[in-house]
Protein backbone atom coordinates (compact mmCIF):
# COMPACT_ATOMS: atom_id res chain seq x y z
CA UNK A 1 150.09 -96.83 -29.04
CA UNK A 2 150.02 -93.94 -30.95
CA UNK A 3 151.08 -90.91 -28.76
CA UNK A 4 147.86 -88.58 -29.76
CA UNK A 5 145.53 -91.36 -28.58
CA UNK A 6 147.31 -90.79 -25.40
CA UNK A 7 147.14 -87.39 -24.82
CA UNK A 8 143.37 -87.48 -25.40
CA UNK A 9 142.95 -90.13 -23.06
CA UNK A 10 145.08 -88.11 -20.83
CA UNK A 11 143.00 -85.23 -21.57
CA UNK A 12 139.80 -86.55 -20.69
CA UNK A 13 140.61 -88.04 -17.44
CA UNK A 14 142.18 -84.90 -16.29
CA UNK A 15 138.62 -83.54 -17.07
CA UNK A 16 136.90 -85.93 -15.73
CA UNK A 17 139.03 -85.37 -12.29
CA UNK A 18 138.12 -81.61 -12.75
CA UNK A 19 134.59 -82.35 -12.83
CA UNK A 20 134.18 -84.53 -9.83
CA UNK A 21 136.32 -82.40 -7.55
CA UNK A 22 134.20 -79.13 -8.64
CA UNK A 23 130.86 -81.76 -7.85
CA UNK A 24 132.53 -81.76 -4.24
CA UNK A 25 133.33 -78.54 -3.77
CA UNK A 26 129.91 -77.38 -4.70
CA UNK A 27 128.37 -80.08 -2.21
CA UNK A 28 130.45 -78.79 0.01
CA UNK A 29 129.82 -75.83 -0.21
CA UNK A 30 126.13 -76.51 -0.37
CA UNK A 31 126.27 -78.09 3.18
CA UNK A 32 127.86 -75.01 5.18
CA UNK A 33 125.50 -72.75 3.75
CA UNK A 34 122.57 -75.18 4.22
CA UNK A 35 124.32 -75.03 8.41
CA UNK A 36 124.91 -71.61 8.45
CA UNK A 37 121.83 -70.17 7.09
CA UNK A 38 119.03 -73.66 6.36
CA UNK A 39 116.93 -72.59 2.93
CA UNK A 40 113.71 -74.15 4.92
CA UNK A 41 112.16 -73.24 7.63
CA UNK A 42 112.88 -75.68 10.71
CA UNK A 43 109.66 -77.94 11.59
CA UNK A 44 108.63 -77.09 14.89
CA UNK A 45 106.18 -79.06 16.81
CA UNK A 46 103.59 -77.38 18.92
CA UNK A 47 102.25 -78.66 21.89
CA UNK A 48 98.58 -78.36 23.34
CA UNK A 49 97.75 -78.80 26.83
CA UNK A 50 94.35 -78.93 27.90
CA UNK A 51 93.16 -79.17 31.92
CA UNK A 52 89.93 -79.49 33.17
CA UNK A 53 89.38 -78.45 37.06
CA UNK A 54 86.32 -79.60 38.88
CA UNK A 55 85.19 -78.31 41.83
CA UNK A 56 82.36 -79.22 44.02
CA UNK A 57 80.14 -76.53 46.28
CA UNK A 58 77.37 -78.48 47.02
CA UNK A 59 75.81 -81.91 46.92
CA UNK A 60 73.67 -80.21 44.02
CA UNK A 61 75.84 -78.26 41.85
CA UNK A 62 79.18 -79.07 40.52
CA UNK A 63 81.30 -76.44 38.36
CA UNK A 64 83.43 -77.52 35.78
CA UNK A 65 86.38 -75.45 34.29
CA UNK A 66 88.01 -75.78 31.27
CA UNK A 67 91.23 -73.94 30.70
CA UNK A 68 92.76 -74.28 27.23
């Protein structure tokens, strides 16, 4: 084979290498910044609790209390 074809081919795998190692490193680098610091807000989940408290003073009249 002719000695220029080889040195491209050469040429363009050793670019090729370059380009998927800087791919990684930029991943990488992507995923300790995204631990350190995250770019969105963490989802939070809120809980409601409701109770309701019934008390009786009479045969007649019952109270009911609702607390949120």
């Amino acid at each position: 084979m002719n000695t220029a074809l080889l040195d491209i081919i050469r040429r363009v795998l050793i670019a090729a290498v370059a380009i998927l190692a800087l791919i990684v490193l930029i991943a990488a680098f992507r995923r300790v910044i995204e631990v350190r610091e995250p770019l969105a807000a963490p989802t939070t989940t809120a809980a409601t609790t409701t109770t309701v408290a019934t008390t009786t003073t009479d045969a007649t009249t019952t109270t009911t209390t609702t607390v949120p």
